[in-house]
N, C-alpha and C. Protein backbone atom coordinates (compact mmCIF):
# COMPACT_ATOMS: atom_id res chain seq x y z
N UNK A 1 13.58 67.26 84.56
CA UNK A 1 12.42 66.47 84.94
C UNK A 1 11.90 66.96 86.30
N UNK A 2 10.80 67.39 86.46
CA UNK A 2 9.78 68.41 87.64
C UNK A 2 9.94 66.22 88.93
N UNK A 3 10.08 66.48 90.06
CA UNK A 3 10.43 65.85 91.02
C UNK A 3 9.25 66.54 92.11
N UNK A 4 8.05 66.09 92.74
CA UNK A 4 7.60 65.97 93.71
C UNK A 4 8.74 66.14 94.87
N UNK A 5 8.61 67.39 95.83
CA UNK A 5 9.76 67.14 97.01
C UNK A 5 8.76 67.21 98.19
N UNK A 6 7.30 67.58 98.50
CA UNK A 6 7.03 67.62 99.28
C UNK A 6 5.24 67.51 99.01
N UNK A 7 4.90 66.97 99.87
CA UNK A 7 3.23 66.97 99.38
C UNK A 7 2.20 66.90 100.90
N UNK A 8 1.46 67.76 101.11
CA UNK A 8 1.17 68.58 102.80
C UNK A 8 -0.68 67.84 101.95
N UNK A 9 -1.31 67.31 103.04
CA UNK A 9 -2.70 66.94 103.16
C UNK A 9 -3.47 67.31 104.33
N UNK A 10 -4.49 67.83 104.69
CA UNK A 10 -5.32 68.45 105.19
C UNK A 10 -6.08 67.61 106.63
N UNK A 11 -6.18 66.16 105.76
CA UNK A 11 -6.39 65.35 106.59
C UNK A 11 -8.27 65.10 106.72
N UNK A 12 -8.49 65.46 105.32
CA UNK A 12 -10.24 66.16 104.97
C UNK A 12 -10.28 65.02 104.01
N UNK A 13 -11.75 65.09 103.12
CA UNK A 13 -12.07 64.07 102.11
C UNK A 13 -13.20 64.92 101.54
N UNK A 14 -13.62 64.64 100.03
CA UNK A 14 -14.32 65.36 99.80
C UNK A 14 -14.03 67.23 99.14
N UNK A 15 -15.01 67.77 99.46
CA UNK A 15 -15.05 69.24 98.83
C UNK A 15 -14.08 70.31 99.94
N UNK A 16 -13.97 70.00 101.48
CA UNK A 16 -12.95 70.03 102.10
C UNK A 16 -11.47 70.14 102.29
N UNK A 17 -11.37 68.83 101.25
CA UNK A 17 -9.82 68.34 101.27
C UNK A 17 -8.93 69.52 100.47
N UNK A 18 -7.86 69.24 100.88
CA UNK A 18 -6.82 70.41 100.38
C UNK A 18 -5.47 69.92 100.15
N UNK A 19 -4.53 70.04 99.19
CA UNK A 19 -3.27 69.09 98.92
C UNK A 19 -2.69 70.32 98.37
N UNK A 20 -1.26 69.95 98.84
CA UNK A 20 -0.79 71.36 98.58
C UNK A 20 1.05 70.66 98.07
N UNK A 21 1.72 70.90 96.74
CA UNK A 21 2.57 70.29 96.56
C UNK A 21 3.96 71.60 96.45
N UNK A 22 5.13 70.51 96.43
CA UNK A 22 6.27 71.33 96.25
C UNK A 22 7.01 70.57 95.17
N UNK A 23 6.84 71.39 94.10
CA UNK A 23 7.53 70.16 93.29
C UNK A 23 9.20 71.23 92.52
N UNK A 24 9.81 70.50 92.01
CA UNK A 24 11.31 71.34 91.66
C UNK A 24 11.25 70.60 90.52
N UNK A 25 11.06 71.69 89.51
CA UNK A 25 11.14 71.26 88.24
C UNK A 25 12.37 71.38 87.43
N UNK A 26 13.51 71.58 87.59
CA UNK A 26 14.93 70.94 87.35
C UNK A 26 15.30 73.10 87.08
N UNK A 27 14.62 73.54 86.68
CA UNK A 27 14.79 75.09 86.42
C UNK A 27 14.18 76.25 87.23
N UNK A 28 13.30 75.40 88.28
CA UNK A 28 12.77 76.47 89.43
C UNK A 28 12.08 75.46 90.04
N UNK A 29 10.86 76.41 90.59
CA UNK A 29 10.18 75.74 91.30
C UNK A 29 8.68 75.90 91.75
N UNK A 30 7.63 74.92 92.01
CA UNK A 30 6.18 74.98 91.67
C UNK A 30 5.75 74.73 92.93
N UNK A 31 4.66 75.69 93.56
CA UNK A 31 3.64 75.01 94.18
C UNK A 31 2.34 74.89 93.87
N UNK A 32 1.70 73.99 94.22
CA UNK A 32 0.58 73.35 93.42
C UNK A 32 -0.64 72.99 94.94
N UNK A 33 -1.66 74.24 94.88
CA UNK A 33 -2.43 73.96 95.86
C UNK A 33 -4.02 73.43 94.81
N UNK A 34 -4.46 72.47 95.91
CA UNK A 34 -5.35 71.64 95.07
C UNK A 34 -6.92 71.85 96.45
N UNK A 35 -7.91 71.47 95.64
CA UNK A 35 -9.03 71.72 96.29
C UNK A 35 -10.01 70.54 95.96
N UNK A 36 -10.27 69.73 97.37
CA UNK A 36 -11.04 69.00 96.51
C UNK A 36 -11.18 67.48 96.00
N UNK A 37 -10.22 67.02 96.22
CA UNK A 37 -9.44 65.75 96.09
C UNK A 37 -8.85 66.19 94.98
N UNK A 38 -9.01 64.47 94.15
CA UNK A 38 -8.14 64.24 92.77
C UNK A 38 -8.79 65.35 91.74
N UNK A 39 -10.04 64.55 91.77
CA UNK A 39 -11.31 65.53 91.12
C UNK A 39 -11.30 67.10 91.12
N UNK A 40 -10.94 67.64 92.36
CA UNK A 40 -10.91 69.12 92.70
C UNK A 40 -10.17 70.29 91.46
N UNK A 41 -10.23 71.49 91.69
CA UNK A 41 -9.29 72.52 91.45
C UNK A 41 -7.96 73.09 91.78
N UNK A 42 -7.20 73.02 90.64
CA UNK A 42 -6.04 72.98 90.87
C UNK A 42 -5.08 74.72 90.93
N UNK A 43 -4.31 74.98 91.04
CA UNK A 43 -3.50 76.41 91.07
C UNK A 43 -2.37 76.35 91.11
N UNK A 44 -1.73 76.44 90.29
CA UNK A 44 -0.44 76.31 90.17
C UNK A 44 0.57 78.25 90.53
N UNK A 45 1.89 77.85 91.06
CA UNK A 45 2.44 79.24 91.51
C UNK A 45 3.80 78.77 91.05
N UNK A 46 5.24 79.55 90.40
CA UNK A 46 5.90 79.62 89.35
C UNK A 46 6.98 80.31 90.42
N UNK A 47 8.42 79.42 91.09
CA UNK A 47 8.88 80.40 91.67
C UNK A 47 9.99 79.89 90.74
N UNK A 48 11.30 80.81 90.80
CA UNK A 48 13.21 80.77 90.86
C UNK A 48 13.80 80.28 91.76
N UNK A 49 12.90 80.50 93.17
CA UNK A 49 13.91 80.58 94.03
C UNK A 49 12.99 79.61 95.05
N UNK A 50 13.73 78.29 95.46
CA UNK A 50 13.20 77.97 96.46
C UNK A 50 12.63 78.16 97.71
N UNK A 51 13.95 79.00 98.37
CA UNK A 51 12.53 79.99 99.60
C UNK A 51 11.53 80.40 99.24
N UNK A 52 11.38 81.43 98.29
CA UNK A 52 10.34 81.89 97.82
C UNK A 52 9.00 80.76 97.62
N UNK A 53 9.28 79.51 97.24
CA UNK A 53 8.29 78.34 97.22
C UNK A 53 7.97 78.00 98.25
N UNK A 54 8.91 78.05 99.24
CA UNK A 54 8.49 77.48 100.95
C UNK A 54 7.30 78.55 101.27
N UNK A 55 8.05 79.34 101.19
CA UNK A 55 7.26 80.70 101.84
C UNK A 55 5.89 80.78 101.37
N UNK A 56 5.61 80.62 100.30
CA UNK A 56 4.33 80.43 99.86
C UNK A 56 3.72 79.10 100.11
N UNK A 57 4.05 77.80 100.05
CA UNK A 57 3.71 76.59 100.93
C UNK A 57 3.29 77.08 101.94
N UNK A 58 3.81 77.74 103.08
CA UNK A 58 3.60 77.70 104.31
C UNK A 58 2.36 79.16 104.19
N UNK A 59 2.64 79.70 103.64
CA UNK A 59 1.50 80.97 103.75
C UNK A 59 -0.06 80.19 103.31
N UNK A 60 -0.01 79.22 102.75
CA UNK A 60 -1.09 78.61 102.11
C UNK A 60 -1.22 77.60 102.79
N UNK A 61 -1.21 76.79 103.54
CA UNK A 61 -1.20 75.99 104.59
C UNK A 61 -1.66 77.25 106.07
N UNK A 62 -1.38 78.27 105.92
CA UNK A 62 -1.87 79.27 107.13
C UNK A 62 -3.37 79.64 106.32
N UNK A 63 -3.29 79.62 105.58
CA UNK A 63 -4.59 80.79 105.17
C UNK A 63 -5.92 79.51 105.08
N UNK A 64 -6.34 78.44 105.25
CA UNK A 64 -6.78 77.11 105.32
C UNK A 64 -7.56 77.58 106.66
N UNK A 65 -8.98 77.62 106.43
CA UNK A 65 -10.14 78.27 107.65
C UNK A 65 -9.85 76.93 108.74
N UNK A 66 -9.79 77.49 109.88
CA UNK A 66 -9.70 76.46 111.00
C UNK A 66 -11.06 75.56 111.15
N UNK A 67 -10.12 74.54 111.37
CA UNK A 67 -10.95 73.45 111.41
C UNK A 67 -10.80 72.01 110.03
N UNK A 68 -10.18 72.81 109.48
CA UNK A 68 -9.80 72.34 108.18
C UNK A 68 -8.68 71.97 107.62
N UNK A 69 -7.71 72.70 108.91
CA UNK A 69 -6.03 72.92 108.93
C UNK A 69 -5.02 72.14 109.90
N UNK A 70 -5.54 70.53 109.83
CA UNK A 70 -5.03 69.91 110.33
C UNK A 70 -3.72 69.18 109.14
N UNK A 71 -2.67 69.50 109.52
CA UNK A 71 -1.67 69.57 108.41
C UNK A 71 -1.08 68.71 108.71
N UNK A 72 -0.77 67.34 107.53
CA UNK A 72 0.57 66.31 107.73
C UNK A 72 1.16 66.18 106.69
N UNK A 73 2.39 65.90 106.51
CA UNK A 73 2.93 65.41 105.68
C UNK A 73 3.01 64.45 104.94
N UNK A 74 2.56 64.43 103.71
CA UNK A 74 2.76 62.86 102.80
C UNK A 74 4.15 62.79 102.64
N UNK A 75 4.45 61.18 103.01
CA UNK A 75 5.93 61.16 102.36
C UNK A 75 6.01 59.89 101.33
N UNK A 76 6.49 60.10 99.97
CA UNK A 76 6.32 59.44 98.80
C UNK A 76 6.27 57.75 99.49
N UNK A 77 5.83 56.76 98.49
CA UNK A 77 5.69 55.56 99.02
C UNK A 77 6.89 54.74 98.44
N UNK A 78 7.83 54.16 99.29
CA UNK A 78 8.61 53.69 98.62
C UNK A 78 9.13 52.14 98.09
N UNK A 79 8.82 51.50 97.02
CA UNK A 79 9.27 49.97 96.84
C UNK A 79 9.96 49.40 97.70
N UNK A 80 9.13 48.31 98.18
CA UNK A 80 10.10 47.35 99.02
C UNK A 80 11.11 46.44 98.34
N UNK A 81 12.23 46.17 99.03
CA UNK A 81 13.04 44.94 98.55
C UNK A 81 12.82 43.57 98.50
N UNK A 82 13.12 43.14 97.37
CA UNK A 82 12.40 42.28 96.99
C UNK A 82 13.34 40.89 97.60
């Protein structure tokens, strides 16, 4: 089962925005750069090896024209106790 481990936002809205995911799909591993919001264009990249996924996360988070490359981290939302 593919697990969301990391999800990087731009901090943009609109045709701007940029979302860029790390997800570990139980047999490797995906990054998923998005353009655009929800609505936007998507690109998916196919690694084995987890560095290899960072490394491309972070190369794609660099290549983001300044001004545009204000980078934070989403961190999943988690259920409160009830």
């Amino acid at each position: 089962m593919a697990k969301q481990v990391e999800h990087w936002f731009n901090r943009r809205y609109g045709s701007n925005r940029r979302d860029l995911y790390l997800i570990s799909t139980g047999v490797g591993w995906q990054v998923v750069g998005r353009v655009g919001g929800a609505e936007g264009r998507s690109v998916p990249h196919y690694f084995d090896d987890e560095d290899e996924a960072r490394d491309m996360l972070r190369r794609m988070r660099e290549e983001v024209p300044e001004g545009q490359n204000d980078w934070v981290q989403v961190t999943a939302q988690r259920k409160r106790p009830q």
